[in-house]
N, C-alpha and C. Protein backbone atom coordinates (compact mmCIF):
# COMPACT_ATOMS: atom_id res chain seq x y z
N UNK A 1 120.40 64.23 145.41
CA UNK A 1 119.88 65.46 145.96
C UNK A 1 118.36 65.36 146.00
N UNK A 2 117.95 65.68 147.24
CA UNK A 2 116.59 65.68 147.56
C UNK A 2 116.04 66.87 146.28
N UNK A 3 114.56 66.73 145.55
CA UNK A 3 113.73 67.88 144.85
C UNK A 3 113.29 68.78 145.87
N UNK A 4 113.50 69.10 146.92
CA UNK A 4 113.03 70.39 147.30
C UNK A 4 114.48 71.31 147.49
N UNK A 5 115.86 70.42 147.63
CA UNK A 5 117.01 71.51 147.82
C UNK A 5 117.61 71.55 146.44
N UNK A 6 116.97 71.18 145.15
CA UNK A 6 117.12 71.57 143.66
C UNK A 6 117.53 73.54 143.72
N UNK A 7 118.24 73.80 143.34
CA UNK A 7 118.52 74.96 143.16
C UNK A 7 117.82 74.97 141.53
N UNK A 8 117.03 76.07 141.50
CA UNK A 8 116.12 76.17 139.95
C UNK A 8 116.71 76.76 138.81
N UNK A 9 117.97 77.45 139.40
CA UNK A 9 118.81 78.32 138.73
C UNK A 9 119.66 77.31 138.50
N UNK A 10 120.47 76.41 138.68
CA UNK A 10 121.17 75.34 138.36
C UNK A 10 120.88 75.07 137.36
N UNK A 11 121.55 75.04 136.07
CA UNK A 11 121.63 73.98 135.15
C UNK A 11 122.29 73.01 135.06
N UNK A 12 121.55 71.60 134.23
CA UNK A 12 122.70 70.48 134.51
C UNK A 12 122.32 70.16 133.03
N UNK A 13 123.82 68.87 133.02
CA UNK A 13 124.92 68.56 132.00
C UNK A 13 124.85 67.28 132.94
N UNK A 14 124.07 66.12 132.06
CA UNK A 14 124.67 64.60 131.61
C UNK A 14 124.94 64.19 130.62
N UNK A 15 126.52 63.31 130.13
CA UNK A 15 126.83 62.69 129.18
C UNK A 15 127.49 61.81 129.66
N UNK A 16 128.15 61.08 128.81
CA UNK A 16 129.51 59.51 129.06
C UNK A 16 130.37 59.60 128.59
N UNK A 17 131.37 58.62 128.82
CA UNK A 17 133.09 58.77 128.19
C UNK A 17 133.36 57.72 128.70
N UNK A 18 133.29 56.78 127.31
CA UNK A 18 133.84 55.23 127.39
C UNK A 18 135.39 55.34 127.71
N UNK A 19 135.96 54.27 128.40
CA UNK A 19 137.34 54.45 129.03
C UNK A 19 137.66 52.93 128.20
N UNK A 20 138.69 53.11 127.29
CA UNK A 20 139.34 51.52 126.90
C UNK A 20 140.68 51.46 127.25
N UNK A 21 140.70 49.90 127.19
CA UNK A 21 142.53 49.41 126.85
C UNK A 21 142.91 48.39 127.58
N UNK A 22 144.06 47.81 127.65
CA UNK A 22 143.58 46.53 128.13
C UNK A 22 144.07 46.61 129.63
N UNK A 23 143.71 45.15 130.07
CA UNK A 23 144.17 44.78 131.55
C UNK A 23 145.25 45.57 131.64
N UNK A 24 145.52 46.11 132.96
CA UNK A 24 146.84 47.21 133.54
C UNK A 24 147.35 47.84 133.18
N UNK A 25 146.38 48.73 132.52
CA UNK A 25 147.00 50.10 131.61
C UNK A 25 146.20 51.52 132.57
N UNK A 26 146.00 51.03 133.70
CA UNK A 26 145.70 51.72 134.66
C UNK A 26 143.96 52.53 134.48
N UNK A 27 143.14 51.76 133.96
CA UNK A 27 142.30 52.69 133.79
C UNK A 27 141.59 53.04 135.24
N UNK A 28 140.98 51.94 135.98
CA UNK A 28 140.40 52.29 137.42
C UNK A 28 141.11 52.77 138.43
N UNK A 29 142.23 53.11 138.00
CA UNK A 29 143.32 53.50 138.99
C UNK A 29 143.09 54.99 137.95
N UNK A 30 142.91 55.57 137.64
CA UNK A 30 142.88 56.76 136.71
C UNK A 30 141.12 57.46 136.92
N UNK A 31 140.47 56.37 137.18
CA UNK A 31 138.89 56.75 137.86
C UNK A 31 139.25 56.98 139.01
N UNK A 32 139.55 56.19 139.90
CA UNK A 32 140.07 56.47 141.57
C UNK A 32 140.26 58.10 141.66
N UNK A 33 141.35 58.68 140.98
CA UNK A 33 141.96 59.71 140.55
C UNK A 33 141.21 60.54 140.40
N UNK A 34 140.10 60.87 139.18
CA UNK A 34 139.42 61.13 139.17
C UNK A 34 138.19 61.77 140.19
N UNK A 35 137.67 60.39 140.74
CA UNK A 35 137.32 61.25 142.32
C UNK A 35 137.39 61.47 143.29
N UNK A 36 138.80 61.57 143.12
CA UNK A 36 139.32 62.67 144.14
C UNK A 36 139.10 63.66 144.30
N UNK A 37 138.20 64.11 145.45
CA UNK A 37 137.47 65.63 145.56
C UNK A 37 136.65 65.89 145.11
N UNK A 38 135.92 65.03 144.37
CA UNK A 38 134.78 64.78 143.53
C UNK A 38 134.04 63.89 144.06
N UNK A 39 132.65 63.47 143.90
CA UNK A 39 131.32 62.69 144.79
C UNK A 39 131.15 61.63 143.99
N UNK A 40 131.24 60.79 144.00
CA UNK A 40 130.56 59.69 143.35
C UNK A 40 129.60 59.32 143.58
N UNK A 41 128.65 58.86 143.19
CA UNK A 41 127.35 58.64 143.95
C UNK A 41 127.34 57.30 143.54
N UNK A 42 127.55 56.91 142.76
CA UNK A 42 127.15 55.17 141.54
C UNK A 42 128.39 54.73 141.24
N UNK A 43 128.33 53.28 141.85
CA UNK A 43 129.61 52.50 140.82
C UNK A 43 129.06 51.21 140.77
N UNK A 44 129.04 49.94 139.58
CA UNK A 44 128.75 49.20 139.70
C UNK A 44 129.53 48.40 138.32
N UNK A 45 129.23 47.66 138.35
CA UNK A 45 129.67 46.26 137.18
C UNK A 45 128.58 45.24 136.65
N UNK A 46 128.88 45.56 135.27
CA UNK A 46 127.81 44.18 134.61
C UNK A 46 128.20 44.24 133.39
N UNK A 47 128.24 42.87 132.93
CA UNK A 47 128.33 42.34 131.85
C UNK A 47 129.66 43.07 131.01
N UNK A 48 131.14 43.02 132.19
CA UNK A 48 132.39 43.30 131.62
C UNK A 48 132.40 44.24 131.88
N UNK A 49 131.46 45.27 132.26
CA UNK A 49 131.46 46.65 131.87
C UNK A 49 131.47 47.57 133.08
N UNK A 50 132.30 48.52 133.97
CA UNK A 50 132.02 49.17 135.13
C UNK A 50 131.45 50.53 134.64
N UNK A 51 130.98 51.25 135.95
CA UNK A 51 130.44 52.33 135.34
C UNK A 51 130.37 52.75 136.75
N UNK A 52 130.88 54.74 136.09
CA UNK A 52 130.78 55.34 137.42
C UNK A 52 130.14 56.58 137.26
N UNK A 53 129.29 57.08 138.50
CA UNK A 53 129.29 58.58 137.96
C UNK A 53 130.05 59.20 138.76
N UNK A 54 130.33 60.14 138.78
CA UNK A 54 130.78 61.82 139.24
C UNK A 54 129.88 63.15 138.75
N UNK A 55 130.09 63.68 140.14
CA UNK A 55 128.92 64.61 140.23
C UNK A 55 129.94 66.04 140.32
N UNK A 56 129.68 66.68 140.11
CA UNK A 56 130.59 68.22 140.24
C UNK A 56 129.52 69.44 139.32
N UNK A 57 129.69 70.27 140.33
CA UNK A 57 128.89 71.58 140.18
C UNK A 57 130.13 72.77 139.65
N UNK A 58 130.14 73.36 138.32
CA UNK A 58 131.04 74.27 137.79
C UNK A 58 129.84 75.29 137.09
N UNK A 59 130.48 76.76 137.68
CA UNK A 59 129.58 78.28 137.24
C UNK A 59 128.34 77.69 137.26
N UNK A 60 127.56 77.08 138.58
CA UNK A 60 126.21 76.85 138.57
C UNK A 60 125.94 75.89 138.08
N UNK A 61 126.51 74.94 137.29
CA UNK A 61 125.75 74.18 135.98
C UNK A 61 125.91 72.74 137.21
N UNK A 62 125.47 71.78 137.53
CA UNK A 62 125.63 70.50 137.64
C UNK A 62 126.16 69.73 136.63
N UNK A 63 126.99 68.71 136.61
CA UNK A 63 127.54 67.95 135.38
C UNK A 63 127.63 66.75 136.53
N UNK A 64 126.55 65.80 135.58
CA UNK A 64 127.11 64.49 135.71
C UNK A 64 127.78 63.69 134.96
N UNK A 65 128.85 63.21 135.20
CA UNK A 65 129.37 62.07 134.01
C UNK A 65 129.79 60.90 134.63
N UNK A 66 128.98 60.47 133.45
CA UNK A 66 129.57 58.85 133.67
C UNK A 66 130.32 58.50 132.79
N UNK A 67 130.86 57.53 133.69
CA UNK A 67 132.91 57.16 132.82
C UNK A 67 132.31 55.34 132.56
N UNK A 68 132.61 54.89 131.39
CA UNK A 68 132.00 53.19 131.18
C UNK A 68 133.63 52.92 131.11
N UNK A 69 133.93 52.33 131.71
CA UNK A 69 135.12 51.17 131.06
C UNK A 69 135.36 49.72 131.53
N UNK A 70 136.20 49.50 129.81
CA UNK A 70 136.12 48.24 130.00
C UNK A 70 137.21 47.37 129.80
N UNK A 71 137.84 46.30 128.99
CA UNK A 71 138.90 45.72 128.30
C UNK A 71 138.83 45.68 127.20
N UNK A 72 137.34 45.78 126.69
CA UNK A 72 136.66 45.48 125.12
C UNK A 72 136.53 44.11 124.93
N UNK A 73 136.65 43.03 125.91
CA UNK A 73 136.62 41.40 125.46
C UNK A 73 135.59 41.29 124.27
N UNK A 74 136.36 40.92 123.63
CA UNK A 74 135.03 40.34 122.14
C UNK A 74 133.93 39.73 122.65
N UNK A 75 133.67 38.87 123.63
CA UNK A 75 132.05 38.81 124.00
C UNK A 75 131.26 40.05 124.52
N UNK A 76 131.69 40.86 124.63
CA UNK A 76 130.85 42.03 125.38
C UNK A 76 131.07 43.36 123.96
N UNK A 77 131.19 42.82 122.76
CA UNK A 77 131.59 43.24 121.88
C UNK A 77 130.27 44.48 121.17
N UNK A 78 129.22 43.75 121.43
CA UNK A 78 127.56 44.32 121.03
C UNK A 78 127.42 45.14 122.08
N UNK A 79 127.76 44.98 123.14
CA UNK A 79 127.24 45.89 124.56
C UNK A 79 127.96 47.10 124.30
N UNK A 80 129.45 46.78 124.22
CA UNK A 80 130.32 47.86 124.19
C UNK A 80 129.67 48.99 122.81
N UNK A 81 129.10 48.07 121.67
CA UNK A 81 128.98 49.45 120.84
C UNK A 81 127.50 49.93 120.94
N UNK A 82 126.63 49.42 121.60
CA UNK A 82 125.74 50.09 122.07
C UNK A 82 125.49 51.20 122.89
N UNK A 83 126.85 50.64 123.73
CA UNK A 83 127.18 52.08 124.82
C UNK A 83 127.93 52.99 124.06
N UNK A 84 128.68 52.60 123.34
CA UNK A 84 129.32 53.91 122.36
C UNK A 84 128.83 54.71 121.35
N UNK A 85 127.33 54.19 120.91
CA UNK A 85 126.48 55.03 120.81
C UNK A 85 126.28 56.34 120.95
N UNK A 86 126.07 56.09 122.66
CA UNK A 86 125.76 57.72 123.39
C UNK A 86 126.99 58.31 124.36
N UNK A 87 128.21 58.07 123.54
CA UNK A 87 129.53 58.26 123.99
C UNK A 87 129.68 59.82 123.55
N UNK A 88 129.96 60.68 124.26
CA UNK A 88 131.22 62.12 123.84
C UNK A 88 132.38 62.45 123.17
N UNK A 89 132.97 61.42 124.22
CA UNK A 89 133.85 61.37 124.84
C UNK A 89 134.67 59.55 124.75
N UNK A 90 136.16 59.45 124.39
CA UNK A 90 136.00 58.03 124.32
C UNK A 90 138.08 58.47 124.56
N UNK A 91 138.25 58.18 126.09
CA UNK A 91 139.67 57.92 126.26
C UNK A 91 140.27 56.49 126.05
N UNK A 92 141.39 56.22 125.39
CA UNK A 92 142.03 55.42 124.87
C UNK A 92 143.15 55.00 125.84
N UNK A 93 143.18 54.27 126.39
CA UNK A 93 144.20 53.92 127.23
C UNK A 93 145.42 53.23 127.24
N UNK A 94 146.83 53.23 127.19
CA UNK A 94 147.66 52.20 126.80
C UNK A 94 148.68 52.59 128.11
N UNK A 95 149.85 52.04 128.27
CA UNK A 95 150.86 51.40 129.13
C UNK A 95 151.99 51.56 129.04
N UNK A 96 152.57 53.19 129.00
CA UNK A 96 153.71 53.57 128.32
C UNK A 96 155.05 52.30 128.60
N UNK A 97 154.84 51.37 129.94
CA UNK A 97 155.63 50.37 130.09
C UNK A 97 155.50 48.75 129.12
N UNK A 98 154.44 48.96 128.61
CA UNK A 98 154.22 48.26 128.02
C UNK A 98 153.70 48.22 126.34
N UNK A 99 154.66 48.16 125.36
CA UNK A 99 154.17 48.18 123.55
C UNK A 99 153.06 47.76 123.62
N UNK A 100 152.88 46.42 124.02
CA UNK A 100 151.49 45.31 123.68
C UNK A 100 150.10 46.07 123.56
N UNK A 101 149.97 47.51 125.01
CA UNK A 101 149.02 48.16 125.37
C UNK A 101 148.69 49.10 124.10
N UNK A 102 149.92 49.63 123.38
CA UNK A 102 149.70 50.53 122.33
C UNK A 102 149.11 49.80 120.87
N UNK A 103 149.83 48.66 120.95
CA UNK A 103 149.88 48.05 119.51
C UNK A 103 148.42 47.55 119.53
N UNK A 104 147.35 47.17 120.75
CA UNK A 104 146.20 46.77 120.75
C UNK A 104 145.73 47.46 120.61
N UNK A 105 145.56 48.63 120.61
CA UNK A 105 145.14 50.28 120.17
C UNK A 105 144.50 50.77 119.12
N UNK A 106 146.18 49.91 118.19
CA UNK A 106 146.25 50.27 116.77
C UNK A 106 144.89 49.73 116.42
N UNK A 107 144.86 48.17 116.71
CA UNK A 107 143.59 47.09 116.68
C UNK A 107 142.35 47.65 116.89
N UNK A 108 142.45 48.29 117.91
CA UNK A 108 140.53 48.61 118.58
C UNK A 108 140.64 49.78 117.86
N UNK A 109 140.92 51.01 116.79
CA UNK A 109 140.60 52.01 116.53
C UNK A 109 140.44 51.20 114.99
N UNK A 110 140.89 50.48 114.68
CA UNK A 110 140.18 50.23 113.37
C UNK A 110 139.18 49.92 113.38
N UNK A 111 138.24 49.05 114.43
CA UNK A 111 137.52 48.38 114.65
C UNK A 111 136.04 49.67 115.54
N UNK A 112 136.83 50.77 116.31
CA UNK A 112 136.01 51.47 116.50
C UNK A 112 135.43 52.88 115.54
N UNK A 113 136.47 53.54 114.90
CA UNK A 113 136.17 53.79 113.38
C UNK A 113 135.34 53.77 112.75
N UNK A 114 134.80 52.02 112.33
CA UNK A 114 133.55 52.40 111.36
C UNK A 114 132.04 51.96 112.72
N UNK A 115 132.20 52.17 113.64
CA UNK A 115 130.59 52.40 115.11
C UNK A 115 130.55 53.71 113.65
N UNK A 116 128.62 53.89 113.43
CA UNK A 116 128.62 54.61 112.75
C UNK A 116 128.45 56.08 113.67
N UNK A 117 128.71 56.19 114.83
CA UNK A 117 128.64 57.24 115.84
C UNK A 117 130.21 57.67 115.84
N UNK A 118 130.93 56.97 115.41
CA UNK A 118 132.87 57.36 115.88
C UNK A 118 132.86 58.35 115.57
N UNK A 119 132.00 59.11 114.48
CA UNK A 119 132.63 60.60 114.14
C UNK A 119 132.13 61.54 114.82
N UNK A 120 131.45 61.62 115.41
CA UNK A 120 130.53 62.51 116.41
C UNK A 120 131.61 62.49 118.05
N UNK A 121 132.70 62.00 118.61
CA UNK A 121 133.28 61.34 119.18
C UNK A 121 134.64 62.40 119.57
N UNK A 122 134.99 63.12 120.83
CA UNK A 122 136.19 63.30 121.20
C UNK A 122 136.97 62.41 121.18
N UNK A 123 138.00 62.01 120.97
CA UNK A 123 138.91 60.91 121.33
C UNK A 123 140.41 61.57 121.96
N UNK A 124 140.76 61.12 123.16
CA UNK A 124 142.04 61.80 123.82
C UNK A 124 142.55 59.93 124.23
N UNK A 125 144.45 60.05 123.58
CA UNK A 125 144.85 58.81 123.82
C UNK A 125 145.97 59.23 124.92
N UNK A 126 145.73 58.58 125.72
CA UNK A 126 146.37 58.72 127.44
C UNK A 126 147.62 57.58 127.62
N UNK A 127 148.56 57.87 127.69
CA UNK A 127 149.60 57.36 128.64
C UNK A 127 150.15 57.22 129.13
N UNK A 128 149.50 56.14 130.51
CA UNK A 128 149.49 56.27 132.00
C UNK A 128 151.10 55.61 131.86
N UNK A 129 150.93 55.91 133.37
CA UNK A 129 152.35 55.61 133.98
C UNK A 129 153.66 55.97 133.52
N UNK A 130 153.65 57.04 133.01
CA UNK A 130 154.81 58.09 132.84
C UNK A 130 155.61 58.72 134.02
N UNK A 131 155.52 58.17 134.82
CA UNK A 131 156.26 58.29 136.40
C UNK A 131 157.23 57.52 136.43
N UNK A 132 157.30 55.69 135.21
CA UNK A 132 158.41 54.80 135.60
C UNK A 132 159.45 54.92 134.16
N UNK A 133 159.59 55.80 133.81
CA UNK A 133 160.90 56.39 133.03
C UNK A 133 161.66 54.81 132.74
N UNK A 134 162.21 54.27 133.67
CA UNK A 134 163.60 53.53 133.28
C UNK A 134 162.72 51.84 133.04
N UNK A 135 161.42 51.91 133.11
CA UNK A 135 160.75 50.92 132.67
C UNK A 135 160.15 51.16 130.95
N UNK A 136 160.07 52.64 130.77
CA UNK A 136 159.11 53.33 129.18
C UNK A 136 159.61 52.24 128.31
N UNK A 137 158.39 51.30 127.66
CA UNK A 137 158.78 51.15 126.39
C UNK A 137 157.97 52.24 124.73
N UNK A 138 157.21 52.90 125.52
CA UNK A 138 156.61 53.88 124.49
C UNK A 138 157.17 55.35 124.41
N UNK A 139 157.98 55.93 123.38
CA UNK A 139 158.26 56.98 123.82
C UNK A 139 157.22 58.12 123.84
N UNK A 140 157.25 59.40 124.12
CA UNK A 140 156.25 60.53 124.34
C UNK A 140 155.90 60.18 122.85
N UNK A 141 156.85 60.88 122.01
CA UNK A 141 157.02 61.00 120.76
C UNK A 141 155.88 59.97 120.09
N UNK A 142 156.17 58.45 120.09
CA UNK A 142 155.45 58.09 119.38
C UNK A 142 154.19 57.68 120.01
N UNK A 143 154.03 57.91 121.27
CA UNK A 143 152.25 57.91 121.46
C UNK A 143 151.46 59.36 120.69
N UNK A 144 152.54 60.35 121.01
CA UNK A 144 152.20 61.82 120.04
C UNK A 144 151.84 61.71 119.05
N UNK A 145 152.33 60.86 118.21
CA UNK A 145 152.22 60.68 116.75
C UNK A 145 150.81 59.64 116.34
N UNK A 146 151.08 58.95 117.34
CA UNK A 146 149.58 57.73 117.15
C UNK A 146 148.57 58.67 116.88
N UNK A 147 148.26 59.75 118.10
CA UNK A 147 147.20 60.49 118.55
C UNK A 147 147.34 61.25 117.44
N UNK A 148 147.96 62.23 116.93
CA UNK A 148 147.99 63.13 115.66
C UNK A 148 147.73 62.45 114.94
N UNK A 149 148.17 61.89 113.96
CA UNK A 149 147.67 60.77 112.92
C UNK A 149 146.35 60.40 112.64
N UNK A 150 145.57 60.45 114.16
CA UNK A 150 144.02 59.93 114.25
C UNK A 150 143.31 61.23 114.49
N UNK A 151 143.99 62.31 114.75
CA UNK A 151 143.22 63.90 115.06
C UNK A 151 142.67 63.41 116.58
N UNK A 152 143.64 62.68 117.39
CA UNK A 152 143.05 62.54 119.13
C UNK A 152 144.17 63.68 119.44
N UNK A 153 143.54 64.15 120.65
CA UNK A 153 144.01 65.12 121.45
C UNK A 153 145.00 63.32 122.41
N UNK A 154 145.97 64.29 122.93
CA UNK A 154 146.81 63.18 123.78
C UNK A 154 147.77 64.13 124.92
N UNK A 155 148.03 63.32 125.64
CA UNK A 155 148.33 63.37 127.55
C UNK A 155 148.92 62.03 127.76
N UNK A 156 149.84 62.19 128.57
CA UNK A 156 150.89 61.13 129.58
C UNK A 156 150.15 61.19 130.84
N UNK A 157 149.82 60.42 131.54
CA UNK A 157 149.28 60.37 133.10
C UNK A 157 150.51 59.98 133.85
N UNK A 158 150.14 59.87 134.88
CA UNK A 158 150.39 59.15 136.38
C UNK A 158 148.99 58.82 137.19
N UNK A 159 148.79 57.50 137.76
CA UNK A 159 147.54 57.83 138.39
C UNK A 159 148.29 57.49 140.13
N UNK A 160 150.06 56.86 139.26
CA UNK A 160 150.54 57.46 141.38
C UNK A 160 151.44 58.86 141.55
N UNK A 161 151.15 59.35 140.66
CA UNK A 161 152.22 61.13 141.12
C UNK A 161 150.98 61.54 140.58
N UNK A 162 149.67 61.73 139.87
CA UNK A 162 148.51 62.18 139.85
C UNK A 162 148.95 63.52 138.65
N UNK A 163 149.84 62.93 138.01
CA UNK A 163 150.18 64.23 136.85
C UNK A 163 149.36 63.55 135.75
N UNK A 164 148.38 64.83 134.91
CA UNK A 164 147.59 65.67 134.22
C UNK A 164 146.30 64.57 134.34
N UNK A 165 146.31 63.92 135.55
CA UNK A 165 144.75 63.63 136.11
C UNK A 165 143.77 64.62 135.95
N UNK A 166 144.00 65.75 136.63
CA UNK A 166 143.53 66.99 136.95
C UNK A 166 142.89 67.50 135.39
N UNK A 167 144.33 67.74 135.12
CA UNK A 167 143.72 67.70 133.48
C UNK A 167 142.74 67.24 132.28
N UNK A 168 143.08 66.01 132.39
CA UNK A 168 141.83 65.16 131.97
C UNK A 168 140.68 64.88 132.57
N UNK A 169 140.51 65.78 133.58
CA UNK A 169 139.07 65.83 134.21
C UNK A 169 138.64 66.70 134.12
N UNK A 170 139.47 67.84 133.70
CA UNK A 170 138.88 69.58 133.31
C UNK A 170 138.63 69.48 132.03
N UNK A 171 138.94 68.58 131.11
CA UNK A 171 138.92 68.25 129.28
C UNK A 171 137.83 67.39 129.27
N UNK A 172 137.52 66.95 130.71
CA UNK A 172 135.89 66.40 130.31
C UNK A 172 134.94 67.07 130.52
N UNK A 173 134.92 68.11 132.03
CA UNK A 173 134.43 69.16 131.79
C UNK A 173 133.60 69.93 130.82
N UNK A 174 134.75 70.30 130.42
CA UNK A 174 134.46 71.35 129.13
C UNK A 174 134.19 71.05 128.27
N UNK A 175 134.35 70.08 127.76
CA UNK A 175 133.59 69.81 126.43
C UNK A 175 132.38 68.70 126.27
N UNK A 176 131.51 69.03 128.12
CA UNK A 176 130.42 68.43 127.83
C UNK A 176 129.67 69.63 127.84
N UNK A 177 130.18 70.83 127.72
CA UNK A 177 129.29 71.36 127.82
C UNK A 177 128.84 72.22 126.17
């Protein structure tokens, strides 16, 4: 936005929300989603790491957020907790078709835990692809339980029937503000 069509009455809201989990647990397919109907202005990649913003104007306020995600590869291991630093927000991603996606989970939350920032930290654990039923190897139940256990808020996606996308973009919303 050009500084002369700045609305002065506008307030704005920037923060981040690291996106993890591994290869094909749908996370950029869950950003796609995301801006839908929404502006992106920035997307780019470096050093393992993508990054997007989204722009959306709610009751006046501007909110930008940027979404970082990654796989977590152990070489990009220092980058990743540098950026988690100045994280909010930190969705957890796994593969209701796939255990492997959850059980690596278990792995990266021990390991993200003691970032001496983790406690300052929303955490919501998401699992996508709850659309292929007769493929589930995770039930609701026990991704429910992962997330309780750790005090994460938790959600089933779709990022191809686009169920509680919507959702998890109004839960970022709101609690950047």
């Amino acid at each position: 936005m050009k500084r002369g069509n700045k609305n002065p009455n506008q307030e704005e809201a920037k923060s981040s929300c690291l996106i993890i989990g591994t290869e094909n647990v749908g996370k950029k397919s869950f950003i796609s989603g995301l801006k839908f109907g929404y502006q992106e202005t920035q997307s780019f990649s470096a050093l393992g790491m993508e990054m997007t913003i989204l722009k959306k104007c709610i009751n006046n306020r501007k909110i930008d957020i940027l979404l970082w995600y990654t796989v977590c590869n152990i070489k990009f291991q220092k980058v990743i907790q540098k950026i988690f630093e100045k994280m909010k927000i930190c969705f957890l991603f796994y593969d209701v078709t796939n255990r492997e996606s959850l059980a690596w989970l278990y792995t990266k939350w021990e390991e993200l835990k003691n970032y001496p920032t983790s406690k300052n930290i929303i955490y919501m654990l998401i699992g996508n692809k709850c659309d292929l039923e007769d493929k589930r190897e995770v039930s609701y139940d026990e991704g429910k339980e992962f997330a309780d256990a750790r005090n994460f808020l938790f959600l089933e996606t779709s990022t191809v029937s686009g169920k509680n996308i919507e959702n998890a973009f109004f839960f970022l919303i709101y609690n950047y503000q």
